[in-house]
Protein backbone atom coordinates (compact mmCIF):
# COMPACT_ATOMS: atom_id res chain seq x y z
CA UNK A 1 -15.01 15.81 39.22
CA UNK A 2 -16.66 13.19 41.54
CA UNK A 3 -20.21 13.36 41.75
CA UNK A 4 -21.69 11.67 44.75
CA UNK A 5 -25.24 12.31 47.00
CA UNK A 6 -24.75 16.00 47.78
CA UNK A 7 -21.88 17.51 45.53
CA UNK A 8 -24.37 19.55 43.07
CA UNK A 9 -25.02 21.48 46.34
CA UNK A 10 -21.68 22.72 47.22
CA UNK A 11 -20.40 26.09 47.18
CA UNK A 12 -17.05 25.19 46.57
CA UNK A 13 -17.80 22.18 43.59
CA UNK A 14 -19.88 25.23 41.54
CA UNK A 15 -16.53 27.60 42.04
CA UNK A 16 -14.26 25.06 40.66
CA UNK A 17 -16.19 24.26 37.53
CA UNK A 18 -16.73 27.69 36.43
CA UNK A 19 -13.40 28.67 37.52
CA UNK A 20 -12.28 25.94 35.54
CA UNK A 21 -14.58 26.57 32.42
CA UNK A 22 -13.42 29.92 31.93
CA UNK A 23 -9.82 28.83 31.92
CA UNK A 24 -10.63 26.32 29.31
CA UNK A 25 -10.25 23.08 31.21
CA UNK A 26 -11.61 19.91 29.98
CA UNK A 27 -14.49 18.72 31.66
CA UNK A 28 -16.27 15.87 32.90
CA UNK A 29 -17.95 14.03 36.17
CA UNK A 30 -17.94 10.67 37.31
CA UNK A 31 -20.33 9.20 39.77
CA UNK A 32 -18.88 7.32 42.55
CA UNK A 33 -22.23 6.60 44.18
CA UNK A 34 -22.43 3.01 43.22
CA UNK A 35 -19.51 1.74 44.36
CA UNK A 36 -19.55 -0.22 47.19
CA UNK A 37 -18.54 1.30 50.70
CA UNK A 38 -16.70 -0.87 53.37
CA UNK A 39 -19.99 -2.68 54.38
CA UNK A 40 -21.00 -3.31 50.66
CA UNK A 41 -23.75 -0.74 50.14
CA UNK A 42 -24.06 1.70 47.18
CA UNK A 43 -26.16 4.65 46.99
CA UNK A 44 -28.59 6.29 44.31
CA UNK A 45 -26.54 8.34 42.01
CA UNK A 46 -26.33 11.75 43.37
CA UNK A 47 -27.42 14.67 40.94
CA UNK A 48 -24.94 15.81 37.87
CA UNK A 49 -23.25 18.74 38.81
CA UNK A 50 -22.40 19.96 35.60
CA UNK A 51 -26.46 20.43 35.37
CA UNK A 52 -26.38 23.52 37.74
CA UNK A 53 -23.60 25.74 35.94
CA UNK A 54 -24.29 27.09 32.62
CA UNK A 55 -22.77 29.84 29.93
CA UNK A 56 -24.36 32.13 28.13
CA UNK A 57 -22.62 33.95 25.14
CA UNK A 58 -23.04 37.50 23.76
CA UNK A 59 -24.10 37.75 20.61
CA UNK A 60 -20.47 38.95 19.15
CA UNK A 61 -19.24 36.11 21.16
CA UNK A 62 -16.95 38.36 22.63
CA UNK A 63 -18.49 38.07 26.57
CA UNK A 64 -19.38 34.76 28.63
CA UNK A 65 -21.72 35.13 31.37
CA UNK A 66 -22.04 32.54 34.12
CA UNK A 67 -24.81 31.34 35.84
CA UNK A 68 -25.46 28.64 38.51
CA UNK A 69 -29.05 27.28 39.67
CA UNK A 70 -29.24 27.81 43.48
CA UNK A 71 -32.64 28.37 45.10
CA UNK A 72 -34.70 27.06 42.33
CA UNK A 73 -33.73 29.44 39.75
CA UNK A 74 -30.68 30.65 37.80
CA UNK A 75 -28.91 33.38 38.73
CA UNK A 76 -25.96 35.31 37.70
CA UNK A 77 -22.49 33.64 39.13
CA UNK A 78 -20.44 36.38 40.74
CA UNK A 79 -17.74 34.86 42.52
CA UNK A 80 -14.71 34.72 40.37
CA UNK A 81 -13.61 38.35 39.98
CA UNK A 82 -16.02 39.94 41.35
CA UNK A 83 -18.49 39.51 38.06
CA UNK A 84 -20.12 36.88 35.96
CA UNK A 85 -18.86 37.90 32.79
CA UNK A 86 -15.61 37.24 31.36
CA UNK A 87 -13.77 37.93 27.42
CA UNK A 88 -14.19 35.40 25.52
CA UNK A 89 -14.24 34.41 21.52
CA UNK A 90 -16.22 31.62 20.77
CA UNK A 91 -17.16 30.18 17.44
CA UNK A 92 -20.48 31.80 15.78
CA UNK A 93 -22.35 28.64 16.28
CA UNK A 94 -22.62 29.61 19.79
CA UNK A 95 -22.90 32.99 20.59
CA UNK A 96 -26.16 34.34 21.30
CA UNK A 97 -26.95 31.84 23.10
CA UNK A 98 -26.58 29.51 26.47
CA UNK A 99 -25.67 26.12 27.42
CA UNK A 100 -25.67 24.27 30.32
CA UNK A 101 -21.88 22.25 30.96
CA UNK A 102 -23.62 19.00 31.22
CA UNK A 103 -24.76 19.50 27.57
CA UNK A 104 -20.57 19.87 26.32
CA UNK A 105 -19.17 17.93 29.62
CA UNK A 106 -19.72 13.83 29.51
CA UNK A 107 -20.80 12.20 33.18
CA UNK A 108 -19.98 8.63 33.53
CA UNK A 109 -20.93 6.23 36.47
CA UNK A 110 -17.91 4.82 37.57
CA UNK A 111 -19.24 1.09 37.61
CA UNK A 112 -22.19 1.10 35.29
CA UNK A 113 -19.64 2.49 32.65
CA UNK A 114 -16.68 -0.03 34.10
CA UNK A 115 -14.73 3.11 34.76
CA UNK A 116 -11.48 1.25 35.81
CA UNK A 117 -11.42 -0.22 32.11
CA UNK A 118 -12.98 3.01 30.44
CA UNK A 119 -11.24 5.69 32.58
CA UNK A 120 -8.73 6.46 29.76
CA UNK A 121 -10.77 7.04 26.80
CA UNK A 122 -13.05 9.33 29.07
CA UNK A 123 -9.92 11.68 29.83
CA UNK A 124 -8.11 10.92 26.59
């Protein structure tokens, strides 16, 4: 996923990650904010959008519930299906408990982290 000024805001960005969490994708972000635009200006790095989706796990690790932070707080992430939970099986390490993607899911900045050298051990 890009990340630039406003993505963490979107709708659309949130949908895809969690979508794409609970069908097991691999994960990460890149910030394209400091790369230059056609009159050579960069801009701050935008927030981490993998900071406002999260997981929780029942304690049998048998249900995933996701949440997103919109409004301040975190709330429940109905959207896909109709509900926030979904079956799952996760390891015993982590059930019981909740995570936030940006804790599992590496963000890079594109040129801090010379992405166009780095880009395949990032995805590899």
């Amino acid at each position: 996923m890009l990340i630039g000024s406003e993505t963490y805001s979107r709708p659309w960005v949130r949908y895809e990650l969690l979508k794409s969490f609970v069908r097991g994708n691999s994960l990460l972000g890149i910030h394209v904010n400091s790369i230059k635009d056609q009159n050579s200006q960069t801009k701050s790095l935008g927030p981490n959008s993998l900071a406002f989706v999260s997981v929780t796990f029942s304690e049998d690790g048998q249900t995933g519930t996701l949440w997103e932070h919109r409004g301040g707080q975190w709330v429940k992430y109905t959207e896909i299906d109709g509900s926030a939970d979904y079956s799952t099986n996760v390891a015993a390490q982590y059930r019981g408990q909740g995570y936030n993607f940006s804790k599992f899911h590496p963000a890079y900045d594109w040129v801090a982290a010379n992405g166009f050298q780095n880009f395949p051990t990032w995805v590899g």
